[in-house]
C-alpha atoms as a PDB file:
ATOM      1  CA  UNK A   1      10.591-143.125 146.157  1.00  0.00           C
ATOM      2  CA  UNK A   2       7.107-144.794 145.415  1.00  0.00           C
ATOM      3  CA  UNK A   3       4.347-142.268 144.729  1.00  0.00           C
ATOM      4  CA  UNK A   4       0.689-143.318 145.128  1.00  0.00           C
ATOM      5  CA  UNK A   5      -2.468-141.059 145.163  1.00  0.00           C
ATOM      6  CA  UNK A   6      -6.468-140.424 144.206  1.00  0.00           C
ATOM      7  CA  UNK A   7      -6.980-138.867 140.655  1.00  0.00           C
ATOM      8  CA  UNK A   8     -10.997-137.838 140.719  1.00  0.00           C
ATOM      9  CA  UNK A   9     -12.157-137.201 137.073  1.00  0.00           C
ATOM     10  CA  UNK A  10     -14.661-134.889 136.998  1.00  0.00           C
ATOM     11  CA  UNK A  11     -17.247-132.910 133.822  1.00  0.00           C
ATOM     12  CA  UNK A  12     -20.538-132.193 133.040  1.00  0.00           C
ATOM     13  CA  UNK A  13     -22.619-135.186 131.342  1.00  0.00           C
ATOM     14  CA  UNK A  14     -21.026-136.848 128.573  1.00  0.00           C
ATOM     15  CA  UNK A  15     -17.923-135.256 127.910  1.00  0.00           C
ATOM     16  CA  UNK A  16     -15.968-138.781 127.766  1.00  0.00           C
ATOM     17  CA  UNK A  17     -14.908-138.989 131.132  1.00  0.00           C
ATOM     18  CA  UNK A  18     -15.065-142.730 131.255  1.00  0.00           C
ATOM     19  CA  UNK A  19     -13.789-143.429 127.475  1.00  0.00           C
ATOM     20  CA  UNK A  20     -10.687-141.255 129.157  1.00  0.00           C
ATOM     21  CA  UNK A  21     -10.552-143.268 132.224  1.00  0.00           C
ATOM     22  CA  UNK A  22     -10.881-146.839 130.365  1.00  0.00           C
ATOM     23  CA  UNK A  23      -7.890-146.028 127.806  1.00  0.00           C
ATOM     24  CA  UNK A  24      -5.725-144.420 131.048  1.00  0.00           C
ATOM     25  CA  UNK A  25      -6.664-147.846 132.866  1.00  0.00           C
ATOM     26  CA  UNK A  26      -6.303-150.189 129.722  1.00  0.00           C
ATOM     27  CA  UNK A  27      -9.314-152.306 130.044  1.00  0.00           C
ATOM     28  CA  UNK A  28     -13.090-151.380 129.829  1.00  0.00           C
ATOM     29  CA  UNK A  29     -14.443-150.607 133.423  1.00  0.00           C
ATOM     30  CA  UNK A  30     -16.416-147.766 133.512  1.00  0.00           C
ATOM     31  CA  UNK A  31     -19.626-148.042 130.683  1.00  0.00           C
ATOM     32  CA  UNK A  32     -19.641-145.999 127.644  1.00  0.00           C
ATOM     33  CA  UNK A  33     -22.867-144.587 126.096  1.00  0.00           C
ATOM     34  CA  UNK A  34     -23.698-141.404 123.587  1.00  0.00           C
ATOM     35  CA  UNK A  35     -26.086-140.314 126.751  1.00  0.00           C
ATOM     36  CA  UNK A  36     -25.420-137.913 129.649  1.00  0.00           C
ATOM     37  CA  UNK A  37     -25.727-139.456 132.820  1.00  0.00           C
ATOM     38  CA  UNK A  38     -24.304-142.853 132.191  1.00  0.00           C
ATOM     39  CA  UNK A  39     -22.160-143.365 134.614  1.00  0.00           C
ATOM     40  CA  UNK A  40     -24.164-143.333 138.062  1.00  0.00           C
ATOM     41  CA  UNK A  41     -21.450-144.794 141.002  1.00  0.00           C
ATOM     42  CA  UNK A  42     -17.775-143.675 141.581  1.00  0.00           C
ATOM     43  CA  UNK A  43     -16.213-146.426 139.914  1.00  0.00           C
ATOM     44  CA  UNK A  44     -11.983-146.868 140.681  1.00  0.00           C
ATOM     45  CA  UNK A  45      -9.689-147.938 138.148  1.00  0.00           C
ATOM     46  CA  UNK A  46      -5.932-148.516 138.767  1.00  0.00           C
ATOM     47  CA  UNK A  47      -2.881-147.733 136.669  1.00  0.00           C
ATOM     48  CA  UNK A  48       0.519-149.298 137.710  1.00  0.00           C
ATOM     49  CA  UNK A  49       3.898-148.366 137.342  1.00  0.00           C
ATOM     50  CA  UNK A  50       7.331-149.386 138.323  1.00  0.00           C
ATOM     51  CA  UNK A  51       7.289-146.475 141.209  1.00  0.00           C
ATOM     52  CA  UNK A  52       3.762-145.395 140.836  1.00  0.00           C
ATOM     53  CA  UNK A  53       0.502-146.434 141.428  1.00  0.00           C
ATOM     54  CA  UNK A  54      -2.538-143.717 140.583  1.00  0.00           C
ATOM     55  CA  UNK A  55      -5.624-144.281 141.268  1.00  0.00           C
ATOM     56  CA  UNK A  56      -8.226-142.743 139.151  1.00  0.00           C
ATOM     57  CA  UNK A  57     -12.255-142.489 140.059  1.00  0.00           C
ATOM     58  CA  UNK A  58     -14.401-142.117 137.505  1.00  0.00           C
ATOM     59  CA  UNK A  59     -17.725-140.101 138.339  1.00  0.00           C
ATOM     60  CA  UNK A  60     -21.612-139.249 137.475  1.00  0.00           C
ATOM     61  CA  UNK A  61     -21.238-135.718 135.768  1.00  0.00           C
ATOM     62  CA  UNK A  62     -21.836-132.719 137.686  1.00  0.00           C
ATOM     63  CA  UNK A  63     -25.135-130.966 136.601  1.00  0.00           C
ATOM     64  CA  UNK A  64     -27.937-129.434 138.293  1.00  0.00           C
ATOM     65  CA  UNK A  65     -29.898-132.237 139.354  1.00  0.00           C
ATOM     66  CA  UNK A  66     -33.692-131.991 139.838  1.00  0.00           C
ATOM     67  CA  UNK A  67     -34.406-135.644 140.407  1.00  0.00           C
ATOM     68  CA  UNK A  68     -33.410-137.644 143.554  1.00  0.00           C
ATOM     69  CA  UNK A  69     -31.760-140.527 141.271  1.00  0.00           C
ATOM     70  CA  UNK A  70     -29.598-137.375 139.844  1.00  0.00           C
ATOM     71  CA  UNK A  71     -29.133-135.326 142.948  1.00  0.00           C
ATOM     72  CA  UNK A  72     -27.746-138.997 144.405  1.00  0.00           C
ATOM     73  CA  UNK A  73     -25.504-139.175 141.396  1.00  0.00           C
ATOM     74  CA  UNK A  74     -24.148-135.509 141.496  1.00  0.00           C
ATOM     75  CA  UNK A  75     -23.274-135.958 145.292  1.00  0.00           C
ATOM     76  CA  UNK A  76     -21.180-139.315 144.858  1.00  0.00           C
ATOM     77  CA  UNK A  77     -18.928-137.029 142.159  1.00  0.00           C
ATOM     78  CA  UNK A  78     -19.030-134.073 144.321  1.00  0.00           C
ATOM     79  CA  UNK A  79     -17.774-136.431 146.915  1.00  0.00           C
ATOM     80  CA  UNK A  80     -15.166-136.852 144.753  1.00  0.00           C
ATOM     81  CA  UNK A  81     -13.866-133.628 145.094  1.00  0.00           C
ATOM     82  CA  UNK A  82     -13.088-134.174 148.934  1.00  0.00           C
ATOM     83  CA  UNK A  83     -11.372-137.861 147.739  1.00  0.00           C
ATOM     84  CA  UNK A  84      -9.050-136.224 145.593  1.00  0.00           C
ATOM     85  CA  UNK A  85      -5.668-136.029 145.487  1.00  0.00           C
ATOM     86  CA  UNK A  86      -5.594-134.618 141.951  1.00  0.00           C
ATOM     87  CA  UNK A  87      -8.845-133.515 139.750  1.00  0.00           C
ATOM     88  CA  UNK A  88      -8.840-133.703 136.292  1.00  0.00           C
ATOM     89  CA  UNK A  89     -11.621-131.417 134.980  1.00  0.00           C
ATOM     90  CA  UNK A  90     -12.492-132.712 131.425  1.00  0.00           C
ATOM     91  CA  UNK A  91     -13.941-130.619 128.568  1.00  0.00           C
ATOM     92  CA  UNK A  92     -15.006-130.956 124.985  1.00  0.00           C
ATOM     93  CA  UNK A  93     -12.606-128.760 122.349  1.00  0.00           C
ATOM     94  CA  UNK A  94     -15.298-126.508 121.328  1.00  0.00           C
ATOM     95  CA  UNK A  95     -15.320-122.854 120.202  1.00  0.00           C
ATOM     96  CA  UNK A  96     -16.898-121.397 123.306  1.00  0.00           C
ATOM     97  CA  UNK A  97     -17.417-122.418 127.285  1.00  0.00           C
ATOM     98  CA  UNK A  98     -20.020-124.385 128.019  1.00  0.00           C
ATOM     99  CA  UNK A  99     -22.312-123.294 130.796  1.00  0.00           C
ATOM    100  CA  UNK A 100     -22.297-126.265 132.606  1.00  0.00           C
ATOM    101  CA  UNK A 101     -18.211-125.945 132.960  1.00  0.00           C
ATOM    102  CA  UNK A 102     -18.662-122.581 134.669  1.00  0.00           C
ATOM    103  CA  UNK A 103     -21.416-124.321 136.857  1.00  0.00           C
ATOM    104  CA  UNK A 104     -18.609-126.562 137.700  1.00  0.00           C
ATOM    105  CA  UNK A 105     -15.563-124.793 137.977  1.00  0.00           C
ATOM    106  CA  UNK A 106     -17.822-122.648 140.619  1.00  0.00           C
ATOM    107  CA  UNK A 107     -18.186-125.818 142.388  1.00  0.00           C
ATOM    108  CA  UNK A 108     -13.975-125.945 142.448  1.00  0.00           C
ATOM    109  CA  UNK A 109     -13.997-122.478 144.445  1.00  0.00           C
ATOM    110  CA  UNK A 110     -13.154-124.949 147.944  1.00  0.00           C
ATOM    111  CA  UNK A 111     -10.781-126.850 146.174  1.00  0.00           C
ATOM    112  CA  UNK A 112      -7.537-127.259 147.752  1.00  0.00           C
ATOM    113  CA  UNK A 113      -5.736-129.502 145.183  1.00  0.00           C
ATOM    114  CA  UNK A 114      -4.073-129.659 142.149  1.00  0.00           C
ATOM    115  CA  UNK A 115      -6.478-129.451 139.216  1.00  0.00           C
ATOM    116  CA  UNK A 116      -5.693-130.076 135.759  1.00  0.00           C
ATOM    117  CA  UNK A 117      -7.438-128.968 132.718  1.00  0.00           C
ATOM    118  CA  UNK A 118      -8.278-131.779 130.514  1.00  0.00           C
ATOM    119  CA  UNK A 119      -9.326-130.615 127.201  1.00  0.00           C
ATOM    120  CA  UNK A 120     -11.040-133.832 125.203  1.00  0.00           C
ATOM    121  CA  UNK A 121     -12.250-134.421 121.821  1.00  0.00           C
ATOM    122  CA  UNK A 122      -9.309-132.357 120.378  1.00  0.00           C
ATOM    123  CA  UNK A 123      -9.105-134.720 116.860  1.00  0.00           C
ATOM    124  CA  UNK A 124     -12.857-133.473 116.129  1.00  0.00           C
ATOM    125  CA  UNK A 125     -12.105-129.208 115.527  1.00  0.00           C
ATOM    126  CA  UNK A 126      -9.870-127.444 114.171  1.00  0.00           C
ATOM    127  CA  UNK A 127      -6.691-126.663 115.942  1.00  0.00           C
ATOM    128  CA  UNK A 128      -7.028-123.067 115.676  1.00  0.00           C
ATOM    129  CA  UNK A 129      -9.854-123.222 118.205  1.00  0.00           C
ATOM    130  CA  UNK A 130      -7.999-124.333 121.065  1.00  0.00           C
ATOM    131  CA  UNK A 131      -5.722-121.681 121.894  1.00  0.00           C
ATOM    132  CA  UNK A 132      -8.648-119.554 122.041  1.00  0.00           C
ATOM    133  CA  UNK A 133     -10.461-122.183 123.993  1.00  0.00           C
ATOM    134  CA  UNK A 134      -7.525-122.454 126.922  1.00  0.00           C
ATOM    135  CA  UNK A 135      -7.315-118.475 127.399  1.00  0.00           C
ATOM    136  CA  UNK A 136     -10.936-118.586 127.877  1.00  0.00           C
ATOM    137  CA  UNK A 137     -10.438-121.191 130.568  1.00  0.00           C
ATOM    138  CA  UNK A 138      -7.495-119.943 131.998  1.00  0.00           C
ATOM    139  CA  UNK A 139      -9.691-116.372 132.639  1.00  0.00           C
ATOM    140  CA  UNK A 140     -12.013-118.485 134.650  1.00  0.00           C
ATOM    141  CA  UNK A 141      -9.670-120.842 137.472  1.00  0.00           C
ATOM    142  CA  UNK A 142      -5.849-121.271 138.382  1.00  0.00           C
ATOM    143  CA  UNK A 143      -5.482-124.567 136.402  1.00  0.00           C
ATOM    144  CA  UNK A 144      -2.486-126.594 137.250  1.00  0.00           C
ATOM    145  CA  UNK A 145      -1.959-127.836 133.903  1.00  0.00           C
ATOM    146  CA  UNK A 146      -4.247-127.507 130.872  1.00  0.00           C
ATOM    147  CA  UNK A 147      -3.948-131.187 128.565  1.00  0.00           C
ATOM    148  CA  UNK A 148      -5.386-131.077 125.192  1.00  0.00           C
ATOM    149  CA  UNK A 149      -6.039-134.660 124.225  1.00  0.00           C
ATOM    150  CA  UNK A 150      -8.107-137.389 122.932  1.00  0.00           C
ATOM    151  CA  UNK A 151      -9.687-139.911 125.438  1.00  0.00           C
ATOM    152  CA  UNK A 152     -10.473-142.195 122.118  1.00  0.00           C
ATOM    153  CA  UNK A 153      -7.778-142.330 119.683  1.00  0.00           C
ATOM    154  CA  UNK A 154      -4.952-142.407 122.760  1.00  0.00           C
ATOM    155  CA  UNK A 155      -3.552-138.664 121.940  1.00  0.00           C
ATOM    156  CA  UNK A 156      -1.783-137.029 124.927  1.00  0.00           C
ATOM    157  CA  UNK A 157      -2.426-139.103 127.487  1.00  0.00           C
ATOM    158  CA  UNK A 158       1.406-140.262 128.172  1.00  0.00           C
ATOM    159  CA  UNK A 159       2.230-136.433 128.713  1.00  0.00           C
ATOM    160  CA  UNK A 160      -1.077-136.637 131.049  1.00  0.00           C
ATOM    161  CA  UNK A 161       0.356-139.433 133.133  1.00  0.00           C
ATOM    162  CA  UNK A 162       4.164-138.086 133.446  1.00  0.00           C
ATOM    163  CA  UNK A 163       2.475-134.798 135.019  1.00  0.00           C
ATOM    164  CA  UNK A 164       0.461-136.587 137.117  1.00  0.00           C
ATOM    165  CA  UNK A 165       3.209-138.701 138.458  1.00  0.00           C
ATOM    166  CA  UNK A 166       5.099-135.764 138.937  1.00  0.00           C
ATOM    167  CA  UNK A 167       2.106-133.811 140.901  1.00  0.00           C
ATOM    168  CA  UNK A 168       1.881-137.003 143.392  1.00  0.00           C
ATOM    169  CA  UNK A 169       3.174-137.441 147.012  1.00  0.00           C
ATOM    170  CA  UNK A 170       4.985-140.093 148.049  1.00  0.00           C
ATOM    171  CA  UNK A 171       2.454-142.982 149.685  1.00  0.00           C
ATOM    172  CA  UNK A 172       2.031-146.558 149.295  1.00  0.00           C
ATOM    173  CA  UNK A 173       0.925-149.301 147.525  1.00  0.00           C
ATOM    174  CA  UNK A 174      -3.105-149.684 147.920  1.00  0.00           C
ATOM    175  CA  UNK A 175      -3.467-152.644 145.751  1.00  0.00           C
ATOM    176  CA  UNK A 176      -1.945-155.489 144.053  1.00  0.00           C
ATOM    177  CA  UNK A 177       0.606-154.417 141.335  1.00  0.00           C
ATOM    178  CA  UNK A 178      -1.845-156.324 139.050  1.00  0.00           C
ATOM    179  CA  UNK A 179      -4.924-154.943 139.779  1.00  0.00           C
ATOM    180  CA  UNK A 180      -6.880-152.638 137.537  1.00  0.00           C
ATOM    181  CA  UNK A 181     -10.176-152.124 139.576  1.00  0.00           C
ATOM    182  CA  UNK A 182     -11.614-153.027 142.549  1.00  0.00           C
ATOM    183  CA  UNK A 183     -14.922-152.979 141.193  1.00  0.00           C
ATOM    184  CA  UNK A 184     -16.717-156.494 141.980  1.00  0.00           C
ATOM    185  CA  UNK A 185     -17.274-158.711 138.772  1.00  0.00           C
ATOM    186  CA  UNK A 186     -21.129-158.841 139.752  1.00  0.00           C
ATOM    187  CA  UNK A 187     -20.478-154.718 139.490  1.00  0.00           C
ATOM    188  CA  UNK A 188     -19.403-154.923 135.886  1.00  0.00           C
ATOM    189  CA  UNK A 189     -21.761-157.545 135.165  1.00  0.00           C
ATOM    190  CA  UNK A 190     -24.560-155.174 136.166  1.00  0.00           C
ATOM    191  CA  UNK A 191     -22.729-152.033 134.375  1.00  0.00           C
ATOM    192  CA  UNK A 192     -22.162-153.944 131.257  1.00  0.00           C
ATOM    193  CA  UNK A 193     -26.221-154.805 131.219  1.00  0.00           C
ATOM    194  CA  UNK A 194     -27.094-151.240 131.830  1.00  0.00           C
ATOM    195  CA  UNK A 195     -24.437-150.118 128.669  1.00  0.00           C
ATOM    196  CA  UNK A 196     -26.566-152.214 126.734  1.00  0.00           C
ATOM    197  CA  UNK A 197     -29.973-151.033 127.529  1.00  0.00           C
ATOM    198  CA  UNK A 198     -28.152-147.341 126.742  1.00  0.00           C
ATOM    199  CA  UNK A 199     -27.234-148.379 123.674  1.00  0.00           C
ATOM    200  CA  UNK A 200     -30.639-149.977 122.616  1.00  0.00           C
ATOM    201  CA  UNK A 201     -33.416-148.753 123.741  1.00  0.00           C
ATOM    202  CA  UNK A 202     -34.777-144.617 123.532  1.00  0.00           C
ATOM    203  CA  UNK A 203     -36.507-142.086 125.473  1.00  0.00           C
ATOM    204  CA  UNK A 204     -36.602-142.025 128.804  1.00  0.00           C
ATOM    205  CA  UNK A 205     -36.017-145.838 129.337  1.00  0.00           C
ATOM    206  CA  UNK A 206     -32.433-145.839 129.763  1.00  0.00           C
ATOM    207  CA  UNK A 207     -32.989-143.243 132.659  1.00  0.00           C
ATOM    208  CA  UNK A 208     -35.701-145.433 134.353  1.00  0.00           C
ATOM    209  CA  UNK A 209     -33.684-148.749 134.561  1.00  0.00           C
ATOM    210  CA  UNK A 210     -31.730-150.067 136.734  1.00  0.00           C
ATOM    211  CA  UNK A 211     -29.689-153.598 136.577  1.00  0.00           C
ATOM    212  CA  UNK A 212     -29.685-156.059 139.847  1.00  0.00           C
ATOM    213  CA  UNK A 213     -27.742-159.242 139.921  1.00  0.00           C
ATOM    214  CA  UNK A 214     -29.019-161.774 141.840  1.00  0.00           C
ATOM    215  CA  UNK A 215     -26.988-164.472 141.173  1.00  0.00           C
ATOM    216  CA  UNK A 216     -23.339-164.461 139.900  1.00  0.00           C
ATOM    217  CA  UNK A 217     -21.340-168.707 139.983  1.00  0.00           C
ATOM    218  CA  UNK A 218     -18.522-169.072 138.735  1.00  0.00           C
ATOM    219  CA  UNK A 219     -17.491-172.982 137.986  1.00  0.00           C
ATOM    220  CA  UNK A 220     -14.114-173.096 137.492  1.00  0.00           C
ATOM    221  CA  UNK A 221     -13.761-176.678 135.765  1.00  0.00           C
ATOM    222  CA  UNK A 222     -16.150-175.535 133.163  1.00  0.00           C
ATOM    223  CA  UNK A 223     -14.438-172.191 132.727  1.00  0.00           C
ATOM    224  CA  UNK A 224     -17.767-170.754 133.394  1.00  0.00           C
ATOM    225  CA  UNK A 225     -19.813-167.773 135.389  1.00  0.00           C
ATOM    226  CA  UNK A 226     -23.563-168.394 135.817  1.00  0.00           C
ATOM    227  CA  UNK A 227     -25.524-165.157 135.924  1.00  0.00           C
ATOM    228  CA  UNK A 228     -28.513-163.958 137.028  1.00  0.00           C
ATOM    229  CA  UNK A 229     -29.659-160.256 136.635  1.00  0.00           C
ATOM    230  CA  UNK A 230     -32.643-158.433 137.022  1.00  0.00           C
ATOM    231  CA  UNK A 231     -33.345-155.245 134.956  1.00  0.00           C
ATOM    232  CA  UNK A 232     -35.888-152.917 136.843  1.00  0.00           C
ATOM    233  CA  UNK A 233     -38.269-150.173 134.945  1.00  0.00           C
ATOM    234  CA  UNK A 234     -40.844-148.177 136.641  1.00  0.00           C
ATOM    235  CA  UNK A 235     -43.941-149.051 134.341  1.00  0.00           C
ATOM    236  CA  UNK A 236     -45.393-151.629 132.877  1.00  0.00           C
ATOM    237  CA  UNK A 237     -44.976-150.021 129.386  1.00  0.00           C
ATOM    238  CA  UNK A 238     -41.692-149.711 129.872  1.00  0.00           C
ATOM    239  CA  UNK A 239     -41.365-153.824 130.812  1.00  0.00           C
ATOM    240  CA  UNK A 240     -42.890-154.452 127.247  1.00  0.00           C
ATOM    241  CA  UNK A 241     -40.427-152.254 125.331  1.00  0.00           C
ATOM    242  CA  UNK A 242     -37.600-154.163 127.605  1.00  0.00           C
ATOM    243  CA  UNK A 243     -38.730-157.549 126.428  1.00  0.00           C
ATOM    244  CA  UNK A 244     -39.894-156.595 123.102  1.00  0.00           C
ATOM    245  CA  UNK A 245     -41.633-158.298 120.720  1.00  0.00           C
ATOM    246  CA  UNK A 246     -40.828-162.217 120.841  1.00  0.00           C
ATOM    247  CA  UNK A 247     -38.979-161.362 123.548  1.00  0.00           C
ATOM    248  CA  UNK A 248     -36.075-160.100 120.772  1.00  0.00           C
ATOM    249  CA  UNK A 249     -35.022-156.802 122.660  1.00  0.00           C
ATOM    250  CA  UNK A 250     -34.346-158.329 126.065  1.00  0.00           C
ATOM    251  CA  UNK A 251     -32.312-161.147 123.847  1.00  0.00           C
ATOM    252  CA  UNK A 252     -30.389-158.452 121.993  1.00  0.00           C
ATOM    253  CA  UNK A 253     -29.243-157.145 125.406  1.00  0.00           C
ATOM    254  CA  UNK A 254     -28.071-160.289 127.165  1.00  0.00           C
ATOM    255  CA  UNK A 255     -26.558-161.396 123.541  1.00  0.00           C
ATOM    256  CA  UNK A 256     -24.295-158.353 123.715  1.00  0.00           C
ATOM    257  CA  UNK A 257     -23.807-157.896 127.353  1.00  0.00           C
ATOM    258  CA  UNK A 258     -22.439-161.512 127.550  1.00  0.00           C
ATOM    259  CA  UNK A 259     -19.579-161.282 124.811  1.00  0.00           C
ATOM    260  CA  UNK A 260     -18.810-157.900 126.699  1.00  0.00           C
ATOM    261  CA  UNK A 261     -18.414-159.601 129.762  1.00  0.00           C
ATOM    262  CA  UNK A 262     -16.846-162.862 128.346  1.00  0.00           C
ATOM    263  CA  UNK A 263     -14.260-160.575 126.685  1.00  0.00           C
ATOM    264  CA  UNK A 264     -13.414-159.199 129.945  1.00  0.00           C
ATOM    265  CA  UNK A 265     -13.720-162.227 132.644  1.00  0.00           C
ATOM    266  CA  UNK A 266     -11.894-164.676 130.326  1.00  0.00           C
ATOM    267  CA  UNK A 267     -14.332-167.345 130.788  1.00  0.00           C
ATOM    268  CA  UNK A 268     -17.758-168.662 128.823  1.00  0.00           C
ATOM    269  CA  UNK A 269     -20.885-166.531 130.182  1.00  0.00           C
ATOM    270  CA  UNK A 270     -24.413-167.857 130.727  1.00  0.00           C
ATOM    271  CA  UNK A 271     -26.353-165.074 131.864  1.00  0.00           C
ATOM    272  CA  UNK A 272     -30.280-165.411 132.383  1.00  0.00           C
ATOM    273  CA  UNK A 273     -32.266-162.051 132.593  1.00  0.00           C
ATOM    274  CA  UNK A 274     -35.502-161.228 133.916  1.00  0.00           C
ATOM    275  CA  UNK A 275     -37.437-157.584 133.665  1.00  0.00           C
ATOM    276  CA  UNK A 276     -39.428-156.598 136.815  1.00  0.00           C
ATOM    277  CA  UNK A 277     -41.668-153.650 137.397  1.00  0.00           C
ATOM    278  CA  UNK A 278     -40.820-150.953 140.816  1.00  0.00           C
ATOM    279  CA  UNK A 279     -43.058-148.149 140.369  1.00  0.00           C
ATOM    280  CA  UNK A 280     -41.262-144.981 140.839  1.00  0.00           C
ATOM    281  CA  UNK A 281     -37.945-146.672 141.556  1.00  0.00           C
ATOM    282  CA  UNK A 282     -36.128-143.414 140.783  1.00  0.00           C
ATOM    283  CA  UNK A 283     -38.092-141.101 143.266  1.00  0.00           C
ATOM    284  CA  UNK A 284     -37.941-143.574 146.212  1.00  0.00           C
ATOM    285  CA  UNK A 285     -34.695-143.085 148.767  1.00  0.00           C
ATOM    286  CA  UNK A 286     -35.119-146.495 150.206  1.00  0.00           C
ATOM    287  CA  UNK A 287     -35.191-147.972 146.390  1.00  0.00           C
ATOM    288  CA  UNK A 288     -31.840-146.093 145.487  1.00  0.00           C
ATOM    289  CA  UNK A 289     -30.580-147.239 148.759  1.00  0.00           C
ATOM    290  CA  UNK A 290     -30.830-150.510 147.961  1.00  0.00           C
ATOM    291  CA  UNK A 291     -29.339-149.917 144.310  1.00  0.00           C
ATOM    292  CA  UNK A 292     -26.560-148.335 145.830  1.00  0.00           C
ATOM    293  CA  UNK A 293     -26.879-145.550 143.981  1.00  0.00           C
ATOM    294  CA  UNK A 294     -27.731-143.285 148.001  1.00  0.00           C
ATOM    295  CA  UNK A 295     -25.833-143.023 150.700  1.00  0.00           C
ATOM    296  CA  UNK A 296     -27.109-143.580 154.100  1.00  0.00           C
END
């Protein structure tokens, strides 16, 4: 019997929902940054077995949202929970219950799937805290399973994907037994950008940019992709800072952004960037429209 299905992977902002989801998949999809709100699309990753083939979608984190970029993001993950065959509610091993978990398991009260507990972090406290820890949780929803594990060092994710696989219908094959995403290259080109521009630059600027790419050639006989990207900011300040002095910043970004991609496409990278000004990108609909980062 070959068992297929949807595993949504849901948390509040920056819990390590997609540093779980890249070491489930085995390759780097989904962007990593040490700020909330990073991820901003459901992206789909795809782990394959012999008589399995899950299908997990890593999403924005659920938080109350107060501007219409962030409302956009918090409805593609609370699409999720309608997606869903399986939801894998991830937390940070802590000593108490973060608010922003009850926010969210309130959100589960329409929930008619499995959902597992996923309990990250768990090689950063003590152990003696997590007993305490999955009581607490187990007071507040009917968990299906409760996982203690550790998205970065590998720790109790094989136990993760047994129960899954054991949780699943049987269904069908939805893609290739070799694919891992089906996330477009010029997708992770863009994503890969945007990581960067997390990493590098402060304040609000990583939550007023946005990454566009206009052009993405691949040439085969040269074992090269041509790229073209555009990274939008919403001032004119904020294009300075992006470019920085000598132009050094904006370098620094496509420097690193390239070997990420290059590492993942398996072919030499020339990618050209260019930093444009859209005032107020982040409060117009018809500008996150065309992002597709909103629906309709």
């Amino acid at each position: 019997m070959f068992k297929s299905g949807f595993i949504g992977i849901i948390g509040r902002p920056n819990v390590g929902k997609s540093t779980l989801f890249n070491a489930i998949v085995g390759e780097k999809i989904s962007i990593i940054a040490d700020k909330p709100q990073t991820t901003r699309n459901k992206i789909t990753g795809i782990k394959n077995f012999a008589d399995a083939q899950l299908v997990f979608l890593d999403t924005p984190g659920i938080h109350k949202a107060k501007t219409p970029l962030n409302r956009a993001m918090v409805q593609t993950a609370q699409d999720t929970l309608k997606d869903a065959d399986i939801l894998l509610m991830l937390v940070e091993a802590n000593s108490h219950v973060h608010p922003q978990d009850i926010f969210l398991i309130e959100t589960l009260a329409e929930v008619k799937v499995p959902v597992f507990l996923i309990i990250n972090k768990i090689d950063l406290v003590e152990k003696n805290l997590l007993l305490p820890l999955i009581d607490k949780f187990r007071t507040l929803y009917s968990f299906q399973e409760i996982f203690p594990v550790s998205a970065a060092k590998g720790f109790g994710l094989e136990d993760l994907l047994k129960s899954i696989k054991e949780n699943l219908h049987e269904g069908p094959q939805y893609f290739a037994e070799d694919a891992f995403t089906d996330a477009s290259e010029r997708f992770i080109a863009s994503e890969f950008i945007r990581e960067k521009i997390m990493h590098l630059t402060k304040q609000e600027i990583p939550y007023t940019t946005a990454v566009e790419v206009e052009a993405f050639k691949e040439d085969e006989e040269k074992n090269l992709i041509r790229i073209s990207a555009s990274i939008i900011v919403e001032k004119e300040s904020q294009k300075a800072i992006m470019i920085g002095k000598k132009g050094a910043m904006l370098k620094n970004i496509g420097t690193q952004a390239r070997m990420e991609m290059e590492k993942l496409f398996g072919a030499k990278v020339f990618l050209e960037l260019f930093v444009r000004v859209k005032k107020d990108w982040t409060s117009s609909d018809k500008m996150l429209r065309e992002l597709g980062l909103l629906k309709g």
